[in-house]
N, C-alpha and C. Protein backbone atom coordinates (compact mmCIF):
# COMPACT_ATOMS: atom_id res chain seq x y z
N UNK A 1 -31.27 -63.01 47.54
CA UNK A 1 -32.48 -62.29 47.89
C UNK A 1 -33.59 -63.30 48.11
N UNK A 2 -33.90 -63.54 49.01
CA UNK A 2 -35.17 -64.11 49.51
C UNK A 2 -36.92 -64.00 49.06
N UNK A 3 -37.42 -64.77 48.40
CA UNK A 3 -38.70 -64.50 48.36
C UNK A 3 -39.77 -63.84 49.74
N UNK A 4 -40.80 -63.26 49.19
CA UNK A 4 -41.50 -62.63 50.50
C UNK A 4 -42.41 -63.84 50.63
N UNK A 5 -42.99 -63.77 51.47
CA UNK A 5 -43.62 -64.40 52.15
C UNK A 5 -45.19 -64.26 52.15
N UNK A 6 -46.02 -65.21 50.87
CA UNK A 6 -47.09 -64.88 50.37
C UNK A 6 -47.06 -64.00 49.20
N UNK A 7 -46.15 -63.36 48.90
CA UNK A 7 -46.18 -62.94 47.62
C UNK A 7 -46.68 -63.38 46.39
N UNK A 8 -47.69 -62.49 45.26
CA UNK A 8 -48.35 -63.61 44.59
C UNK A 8 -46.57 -63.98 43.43
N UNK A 9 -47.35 -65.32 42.74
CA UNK A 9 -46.00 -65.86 41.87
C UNK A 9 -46.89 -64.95 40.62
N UNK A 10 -45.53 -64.73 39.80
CA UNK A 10 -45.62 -64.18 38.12
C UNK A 10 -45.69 -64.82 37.11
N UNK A 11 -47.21 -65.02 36.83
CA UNK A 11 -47.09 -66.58 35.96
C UNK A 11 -47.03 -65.90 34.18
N UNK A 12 -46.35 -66.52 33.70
CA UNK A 12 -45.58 -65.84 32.38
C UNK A 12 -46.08 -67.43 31.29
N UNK A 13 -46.77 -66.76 29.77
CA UNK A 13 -47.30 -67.04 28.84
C UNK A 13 -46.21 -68.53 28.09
N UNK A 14 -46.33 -69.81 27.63
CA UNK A 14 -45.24 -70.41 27.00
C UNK A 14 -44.61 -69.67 26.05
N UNK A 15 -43.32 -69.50 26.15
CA UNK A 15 -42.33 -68.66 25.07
C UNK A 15 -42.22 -67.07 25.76
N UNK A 16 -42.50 -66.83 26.54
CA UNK A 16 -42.41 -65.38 26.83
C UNK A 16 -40.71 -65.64 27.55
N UNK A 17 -40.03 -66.32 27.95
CA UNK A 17 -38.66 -66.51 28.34
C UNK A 17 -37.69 -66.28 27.17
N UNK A 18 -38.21 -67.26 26.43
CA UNK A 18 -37.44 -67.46 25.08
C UNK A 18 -37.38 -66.13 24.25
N UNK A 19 -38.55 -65.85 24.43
CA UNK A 19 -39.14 -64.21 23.60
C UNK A 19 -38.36 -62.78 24.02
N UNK A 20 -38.42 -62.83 25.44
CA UNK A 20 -37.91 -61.85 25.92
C UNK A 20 -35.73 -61.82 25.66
N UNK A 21 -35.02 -63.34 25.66
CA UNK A 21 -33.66 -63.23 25.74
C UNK A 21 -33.46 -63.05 23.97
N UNK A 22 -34.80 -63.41 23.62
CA UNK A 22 -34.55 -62.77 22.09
C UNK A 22 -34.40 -61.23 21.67
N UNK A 23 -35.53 -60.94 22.69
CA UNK A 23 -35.32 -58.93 22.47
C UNK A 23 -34.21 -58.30 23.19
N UNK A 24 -33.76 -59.14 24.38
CA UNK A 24 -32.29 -58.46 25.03
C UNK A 24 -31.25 -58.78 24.16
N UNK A 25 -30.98 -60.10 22.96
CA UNK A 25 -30.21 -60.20 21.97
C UNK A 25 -29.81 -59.29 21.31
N UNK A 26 -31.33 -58.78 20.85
CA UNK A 26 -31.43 -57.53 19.77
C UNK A 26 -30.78 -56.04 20.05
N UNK A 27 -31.02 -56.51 21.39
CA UNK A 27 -30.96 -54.25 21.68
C UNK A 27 -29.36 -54.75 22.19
N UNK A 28 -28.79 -55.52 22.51
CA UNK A 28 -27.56 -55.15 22.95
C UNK A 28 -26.43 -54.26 22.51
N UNK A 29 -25.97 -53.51 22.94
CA UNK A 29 -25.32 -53.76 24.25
C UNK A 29 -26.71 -52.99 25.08
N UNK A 30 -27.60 -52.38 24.88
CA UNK A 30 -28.40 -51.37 25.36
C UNK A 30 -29.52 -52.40 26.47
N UNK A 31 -30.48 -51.74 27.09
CA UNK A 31 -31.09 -52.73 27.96
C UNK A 31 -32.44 -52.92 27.02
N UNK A 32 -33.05 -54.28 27.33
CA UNK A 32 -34.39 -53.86 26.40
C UNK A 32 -35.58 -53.85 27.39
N UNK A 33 -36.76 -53.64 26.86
CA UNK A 33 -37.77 -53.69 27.51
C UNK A 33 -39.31 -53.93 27.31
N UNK A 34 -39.89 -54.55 28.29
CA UNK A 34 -41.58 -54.59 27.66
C UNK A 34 -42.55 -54.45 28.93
N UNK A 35 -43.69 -54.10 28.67
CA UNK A 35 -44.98 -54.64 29.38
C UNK A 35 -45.31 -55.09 29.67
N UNK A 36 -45.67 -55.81 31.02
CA UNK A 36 -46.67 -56.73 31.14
C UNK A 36 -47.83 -56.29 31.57
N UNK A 37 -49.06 -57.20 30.37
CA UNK A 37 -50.28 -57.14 31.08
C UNK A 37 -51.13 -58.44 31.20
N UNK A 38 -52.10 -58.47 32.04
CA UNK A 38 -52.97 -59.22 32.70
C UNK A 38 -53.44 -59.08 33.73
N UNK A 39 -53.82 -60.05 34.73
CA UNK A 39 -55.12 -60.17 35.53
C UNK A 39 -54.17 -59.90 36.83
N UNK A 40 -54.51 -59.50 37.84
CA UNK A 40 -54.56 -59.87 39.63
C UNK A 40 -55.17 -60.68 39.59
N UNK A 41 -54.48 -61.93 40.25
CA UNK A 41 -55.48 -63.03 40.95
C UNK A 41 -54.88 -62.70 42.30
N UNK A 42 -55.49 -63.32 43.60
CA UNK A 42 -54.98 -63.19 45.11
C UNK A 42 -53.73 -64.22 44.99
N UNK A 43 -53.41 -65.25 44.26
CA UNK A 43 -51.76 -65.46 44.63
C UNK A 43 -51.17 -65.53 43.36
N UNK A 44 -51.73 -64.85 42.36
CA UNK A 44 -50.94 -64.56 41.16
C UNK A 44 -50.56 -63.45 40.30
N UNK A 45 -49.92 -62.83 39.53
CA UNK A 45 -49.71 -61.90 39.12
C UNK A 45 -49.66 -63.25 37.06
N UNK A 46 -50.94 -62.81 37.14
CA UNK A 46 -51.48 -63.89 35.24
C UNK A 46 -50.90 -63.16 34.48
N UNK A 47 -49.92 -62.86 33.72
CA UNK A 47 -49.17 -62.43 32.56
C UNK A 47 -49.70 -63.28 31.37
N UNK A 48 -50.50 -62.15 30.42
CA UNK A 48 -50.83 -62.70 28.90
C UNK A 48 -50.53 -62.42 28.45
N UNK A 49 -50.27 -60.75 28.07
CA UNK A 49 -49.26 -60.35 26.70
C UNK A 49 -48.07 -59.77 27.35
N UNK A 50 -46.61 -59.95 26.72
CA UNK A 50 -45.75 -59.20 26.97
C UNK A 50 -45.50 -58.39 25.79
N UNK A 51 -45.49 -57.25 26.12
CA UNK A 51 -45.26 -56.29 24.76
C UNK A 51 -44.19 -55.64 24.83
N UNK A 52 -42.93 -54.84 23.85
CA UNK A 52 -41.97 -54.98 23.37
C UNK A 52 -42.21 -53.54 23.50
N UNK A 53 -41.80 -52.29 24.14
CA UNK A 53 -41.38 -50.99 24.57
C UNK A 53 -40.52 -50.54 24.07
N UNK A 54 -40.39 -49.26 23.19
CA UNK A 54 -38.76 -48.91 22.94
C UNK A 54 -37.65 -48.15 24.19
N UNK A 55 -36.82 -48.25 24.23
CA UNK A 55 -35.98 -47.93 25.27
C UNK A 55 -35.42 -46.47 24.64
N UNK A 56 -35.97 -45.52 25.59
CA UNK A 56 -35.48 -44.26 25.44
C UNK A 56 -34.41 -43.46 26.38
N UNK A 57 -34.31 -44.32 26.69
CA UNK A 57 -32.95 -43.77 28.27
C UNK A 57 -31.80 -43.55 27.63
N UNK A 58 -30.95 -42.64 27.94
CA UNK A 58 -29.86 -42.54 27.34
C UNK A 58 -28.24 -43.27 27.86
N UNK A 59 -27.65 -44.19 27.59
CA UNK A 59 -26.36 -44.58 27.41
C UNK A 59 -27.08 -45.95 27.88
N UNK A 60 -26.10 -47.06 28.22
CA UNK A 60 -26.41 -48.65 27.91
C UNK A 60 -26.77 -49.29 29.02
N UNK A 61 -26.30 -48.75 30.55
CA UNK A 61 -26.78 -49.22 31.41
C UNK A 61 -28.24 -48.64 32.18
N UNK A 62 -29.49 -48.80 31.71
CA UNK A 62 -30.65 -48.31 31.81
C UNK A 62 -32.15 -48.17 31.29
N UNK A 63 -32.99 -48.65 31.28
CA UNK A 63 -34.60 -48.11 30.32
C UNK A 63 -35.05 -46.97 30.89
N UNK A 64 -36.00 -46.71 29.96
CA UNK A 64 -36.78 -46.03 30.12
C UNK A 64 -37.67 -46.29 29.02
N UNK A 65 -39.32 -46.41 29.22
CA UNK A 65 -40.34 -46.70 28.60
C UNK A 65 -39.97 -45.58 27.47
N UNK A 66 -40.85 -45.95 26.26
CA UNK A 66 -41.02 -44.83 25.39
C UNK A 66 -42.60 -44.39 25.83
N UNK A 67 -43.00 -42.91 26.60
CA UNK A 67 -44.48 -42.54 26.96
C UNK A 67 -45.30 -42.83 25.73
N UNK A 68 -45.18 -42.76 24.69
CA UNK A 68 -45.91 -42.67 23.67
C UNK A 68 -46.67 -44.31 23.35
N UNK A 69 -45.49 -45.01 22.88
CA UNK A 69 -45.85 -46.33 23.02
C UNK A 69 -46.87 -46.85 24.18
N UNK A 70 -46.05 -46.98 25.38
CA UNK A 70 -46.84 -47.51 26.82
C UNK A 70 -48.19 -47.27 26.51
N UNK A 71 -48.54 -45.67 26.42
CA UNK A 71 -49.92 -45.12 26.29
C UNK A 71 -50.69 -45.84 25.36
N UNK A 72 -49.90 -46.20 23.76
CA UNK A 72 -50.78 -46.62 23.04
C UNK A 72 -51.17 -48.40 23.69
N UNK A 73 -50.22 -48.93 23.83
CA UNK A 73 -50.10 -50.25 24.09
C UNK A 73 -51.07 -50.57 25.40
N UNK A 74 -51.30 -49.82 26.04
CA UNK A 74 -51.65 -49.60 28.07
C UNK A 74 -53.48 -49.60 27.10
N UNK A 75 -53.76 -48.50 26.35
CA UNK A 75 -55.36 -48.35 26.37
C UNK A 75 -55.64 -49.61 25.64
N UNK A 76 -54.88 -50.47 24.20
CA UNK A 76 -54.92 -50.93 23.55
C UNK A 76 -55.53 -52.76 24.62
N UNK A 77 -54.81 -52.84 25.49
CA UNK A 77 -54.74 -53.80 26.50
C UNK A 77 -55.98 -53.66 27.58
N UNK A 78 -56.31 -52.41 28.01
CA UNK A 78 -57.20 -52.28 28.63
C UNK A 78 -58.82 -52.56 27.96
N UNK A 79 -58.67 -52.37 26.76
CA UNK A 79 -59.31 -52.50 26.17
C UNK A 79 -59.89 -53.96 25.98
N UNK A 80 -59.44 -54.74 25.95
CA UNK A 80 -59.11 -56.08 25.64
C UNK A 80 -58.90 -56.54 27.57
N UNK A 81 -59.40 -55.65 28.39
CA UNK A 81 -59.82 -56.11 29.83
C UNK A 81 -58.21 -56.67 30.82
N UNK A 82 -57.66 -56.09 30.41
CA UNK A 82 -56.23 -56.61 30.83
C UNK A 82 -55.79 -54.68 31.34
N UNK A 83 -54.42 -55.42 32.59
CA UNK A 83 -54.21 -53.94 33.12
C UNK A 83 -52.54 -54.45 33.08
N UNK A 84 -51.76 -53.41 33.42
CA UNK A 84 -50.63 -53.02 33.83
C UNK A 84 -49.95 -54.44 34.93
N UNK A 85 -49.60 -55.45 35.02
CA UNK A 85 -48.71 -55.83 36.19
C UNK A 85 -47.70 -55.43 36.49
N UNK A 86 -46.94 -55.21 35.53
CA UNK A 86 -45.10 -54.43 35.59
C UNK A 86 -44.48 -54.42 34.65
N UNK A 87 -43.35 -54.41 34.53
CA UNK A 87 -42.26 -54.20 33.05
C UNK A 87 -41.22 -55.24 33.51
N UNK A 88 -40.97 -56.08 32.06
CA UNK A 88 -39.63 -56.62 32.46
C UNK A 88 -38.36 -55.56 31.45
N UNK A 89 -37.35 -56.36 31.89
CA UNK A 89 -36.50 -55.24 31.01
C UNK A 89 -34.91 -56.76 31.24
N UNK A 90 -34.26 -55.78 29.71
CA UNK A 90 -32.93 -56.65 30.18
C UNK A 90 -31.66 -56.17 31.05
N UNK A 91 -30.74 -56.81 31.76
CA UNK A 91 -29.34 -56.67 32.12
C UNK A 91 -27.91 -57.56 31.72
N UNK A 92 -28.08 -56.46 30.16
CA UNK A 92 -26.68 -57.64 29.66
C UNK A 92 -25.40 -58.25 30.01
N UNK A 93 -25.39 -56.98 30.73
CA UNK A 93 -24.08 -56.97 31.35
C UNK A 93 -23.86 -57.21 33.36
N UNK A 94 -25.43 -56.80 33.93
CA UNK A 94 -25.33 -57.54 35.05
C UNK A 94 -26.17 -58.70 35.44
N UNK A 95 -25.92 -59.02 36.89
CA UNK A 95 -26.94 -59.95 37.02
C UNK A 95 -28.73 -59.62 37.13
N UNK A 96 -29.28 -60.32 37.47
CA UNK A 96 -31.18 -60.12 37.24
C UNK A 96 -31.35 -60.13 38.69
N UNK A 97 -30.91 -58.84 39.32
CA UNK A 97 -31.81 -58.39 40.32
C UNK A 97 -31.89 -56.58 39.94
N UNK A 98 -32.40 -56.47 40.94
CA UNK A 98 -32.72 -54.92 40.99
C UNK A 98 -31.40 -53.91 41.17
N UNK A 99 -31.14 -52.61 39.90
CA UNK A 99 -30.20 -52.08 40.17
C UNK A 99 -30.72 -50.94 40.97
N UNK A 100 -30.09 -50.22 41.80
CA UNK A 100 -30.72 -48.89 42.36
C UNK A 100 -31.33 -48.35 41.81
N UNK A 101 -31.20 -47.81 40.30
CA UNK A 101 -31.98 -47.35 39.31
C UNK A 101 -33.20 -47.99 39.63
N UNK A 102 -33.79 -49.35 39.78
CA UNK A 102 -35.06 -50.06 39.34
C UNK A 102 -35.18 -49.90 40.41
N UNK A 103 -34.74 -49.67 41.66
CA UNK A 103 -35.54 -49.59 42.73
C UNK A 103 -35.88 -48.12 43.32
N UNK A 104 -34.98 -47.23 42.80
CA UNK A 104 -35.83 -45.96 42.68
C UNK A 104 -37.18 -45.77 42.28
N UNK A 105 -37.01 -46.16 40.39
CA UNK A 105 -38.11 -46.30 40.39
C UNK A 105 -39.40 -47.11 40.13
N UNK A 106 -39.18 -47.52 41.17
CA UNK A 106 -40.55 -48.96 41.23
C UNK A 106 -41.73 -48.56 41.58
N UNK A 107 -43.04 -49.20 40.90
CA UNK A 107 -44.24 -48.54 41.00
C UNK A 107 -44.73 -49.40 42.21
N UNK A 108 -45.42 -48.82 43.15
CA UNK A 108 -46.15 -49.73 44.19
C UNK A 108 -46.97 -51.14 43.05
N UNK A 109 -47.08 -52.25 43.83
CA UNK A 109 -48.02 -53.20 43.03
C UNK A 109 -47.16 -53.77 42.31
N UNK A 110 -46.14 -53.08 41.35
CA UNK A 110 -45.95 -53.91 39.77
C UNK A 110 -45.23 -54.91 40.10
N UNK A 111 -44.50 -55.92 39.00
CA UNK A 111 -43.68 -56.71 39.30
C UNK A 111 -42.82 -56.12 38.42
N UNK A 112 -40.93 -56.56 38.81
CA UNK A 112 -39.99 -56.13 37.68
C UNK A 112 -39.35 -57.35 37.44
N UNK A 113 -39.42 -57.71 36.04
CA UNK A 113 -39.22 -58.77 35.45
C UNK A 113 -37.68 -58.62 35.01
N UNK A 114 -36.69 -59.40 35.30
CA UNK A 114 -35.11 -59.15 35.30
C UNK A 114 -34.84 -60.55 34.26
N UNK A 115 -34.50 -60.49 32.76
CA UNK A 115 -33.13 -61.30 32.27
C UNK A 115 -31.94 -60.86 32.19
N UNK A 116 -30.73 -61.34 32.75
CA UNK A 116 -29.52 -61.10 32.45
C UNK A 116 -28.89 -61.96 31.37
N UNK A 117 -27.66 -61.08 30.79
CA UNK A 117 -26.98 -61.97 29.71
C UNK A 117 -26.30 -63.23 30.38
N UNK A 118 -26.06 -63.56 31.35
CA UNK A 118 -25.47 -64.36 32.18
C UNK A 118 -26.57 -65.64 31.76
N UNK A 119 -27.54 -65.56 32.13
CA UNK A 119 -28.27 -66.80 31.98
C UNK A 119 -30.37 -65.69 31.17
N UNK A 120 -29.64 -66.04 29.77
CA UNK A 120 -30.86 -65.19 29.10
C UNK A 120 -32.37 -65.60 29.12
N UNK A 121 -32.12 -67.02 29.25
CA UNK A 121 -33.45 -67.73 29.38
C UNK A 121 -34.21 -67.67 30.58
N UNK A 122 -33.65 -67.49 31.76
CA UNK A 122 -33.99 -67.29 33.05
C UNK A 122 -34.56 -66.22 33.44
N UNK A 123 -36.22 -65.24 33.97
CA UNK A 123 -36.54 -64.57 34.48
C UNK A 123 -36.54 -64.41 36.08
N UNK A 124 -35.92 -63.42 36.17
CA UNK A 124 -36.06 -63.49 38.05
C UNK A 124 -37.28 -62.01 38.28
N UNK A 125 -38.03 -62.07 39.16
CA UNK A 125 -39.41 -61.06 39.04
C UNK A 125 -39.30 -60.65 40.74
N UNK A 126 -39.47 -59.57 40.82
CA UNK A 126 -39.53 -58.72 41.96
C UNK A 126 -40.87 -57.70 42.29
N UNK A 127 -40.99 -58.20 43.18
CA UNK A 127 -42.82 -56.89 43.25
C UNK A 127 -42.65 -55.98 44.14
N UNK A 128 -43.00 -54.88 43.83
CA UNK A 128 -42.94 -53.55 44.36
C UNK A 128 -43.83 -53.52 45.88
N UNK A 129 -43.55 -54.01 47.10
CA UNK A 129 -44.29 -54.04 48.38
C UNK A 129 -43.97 -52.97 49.29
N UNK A 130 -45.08 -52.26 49.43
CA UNK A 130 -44.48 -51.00 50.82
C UNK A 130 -43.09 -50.27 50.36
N UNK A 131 -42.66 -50.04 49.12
CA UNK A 131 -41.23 -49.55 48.98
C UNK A 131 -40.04 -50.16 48.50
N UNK A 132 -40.62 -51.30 48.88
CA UNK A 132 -39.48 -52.53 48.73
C UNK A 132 -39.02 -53.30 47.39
N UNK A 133 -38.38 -54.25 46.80
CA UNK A 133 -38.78 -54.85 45.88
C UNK A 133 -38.19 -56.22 46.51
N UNK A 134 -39.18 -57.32 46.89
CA UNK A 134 -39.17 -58.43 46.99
C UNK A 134 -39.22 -59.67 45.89
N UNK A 135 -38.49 -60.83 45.71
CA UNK A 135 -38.72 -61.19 44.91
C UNK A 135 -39.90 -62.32 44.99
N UNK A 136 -40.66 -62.56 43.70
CA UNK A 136 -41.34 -63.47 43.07
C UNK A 136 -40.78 -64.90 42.76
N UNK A 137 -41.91 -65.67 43.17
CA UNK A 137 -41.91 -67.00 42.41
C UNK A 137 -42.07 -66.53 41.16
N UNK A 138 -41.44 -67.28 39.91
CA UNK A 138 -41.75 -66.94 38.16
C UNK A 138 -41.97 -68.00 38.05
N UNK A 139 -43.60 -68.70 37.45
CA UNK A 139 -43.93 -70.06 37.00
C UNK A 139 -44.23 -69.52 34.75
N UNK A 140 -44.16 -70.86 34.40
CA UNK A 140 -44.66 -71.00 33.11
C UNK A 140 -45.68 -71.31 32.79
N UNK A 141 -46.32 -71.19 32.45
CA UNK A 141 -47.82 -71.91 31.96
C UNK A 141 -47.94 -72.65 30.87
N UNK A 142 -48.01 -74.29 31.00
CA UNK A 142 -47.99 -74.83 29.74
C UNK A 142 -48.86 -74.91 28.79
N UNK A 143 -50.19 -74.03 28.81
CA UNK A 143 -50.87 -73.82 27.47
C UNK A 143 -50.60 -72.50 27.44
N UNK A 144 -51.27 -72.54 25.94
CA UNK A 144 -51.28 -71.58 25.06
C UNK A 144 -51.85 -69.91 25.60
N UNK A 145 -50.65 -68.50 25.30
CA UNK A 145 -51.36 -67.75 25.75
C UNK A 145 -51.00 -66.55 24.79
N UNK A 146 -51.85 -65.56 24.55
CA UNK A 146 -50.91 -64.67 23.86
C UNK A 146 -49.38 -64.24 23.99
N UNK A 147 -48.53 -64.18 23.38
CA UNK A 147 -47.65 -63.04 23.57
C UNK A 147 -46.93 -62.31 22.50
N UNK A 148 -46.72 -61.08 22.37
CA UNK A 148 -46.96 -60.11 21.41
C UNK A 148 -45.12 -59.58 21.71
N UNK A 149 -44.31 -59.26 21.06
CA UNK A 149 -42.93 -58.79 21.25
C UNK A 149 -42.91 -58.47 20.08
């Protein structure tokens, strides 16, 4: 899958890689999932907190946010001047692109943040364009930034 062309990159907090193949560890065999929030910049998608969602979908290949959580976590963040970029989530059992499921339902704007058990440390990020899900540059940021799991 090809990056788009100008797409902003998904710049992700130090340890939010490490953090996240830690929470797909945990929930396995099931998928896991979190939040991302931070800033729009014009060629970035700034990831500061990733927050840790319970997975309410039923059987192993699938998420679904818990509404309750998101809500608390979404005002809690807004609050603190930060918005919605997208959700990452895990795929233990496939690879880190988009399953039909995630591209059903993809929100215009967001990014979808993909670890597979194949390679856990590795994020691959896809942004929701016109319908589509294209993928993202994923950079690290070597200082210090929140992240919450």
């Amino acid at each position: 899958m090809a990056e788009a062309q100008g797409a902003p990159a998904l710049s992700l907090p130090p340890g939010a890689q490490a953090e996240c193949a830690q929470l797909m560890t945990a929930a396995q065999p099931r998928e896991a999932c979190a939040l991302l929030f931070g800033e729009r910049r014009p060629n970035e998608r700034r990831v500061e907190e990733v927050v840790a969602i319970p997975n309410i979908a039923e059987g192993e290949g699938a998420f679904e946010l818990d509404p309750i959580a998101w809500r608390q976590v979404e005002l809690e963040a807004r609050a603190a001047g930060l918005e919605v970029l997208g959700v990452w989530h895990s795929h233990p059992r496939a690879e880190a692109a988009p399953s039909a499921r995630d591209r059903v339902g993809a929100q215009p704007g967001w990014s979808y943040a993909i670890t597979c058990g194949a390679a856990p440390e590795e994020v691959r990020s896809f942004l929701c364009v016109d319908g589509a899900l294209v993928e993202q540059r994923v950079t690290t940021r070597s200082h210090s930034c929140a992240a919450r799991l």
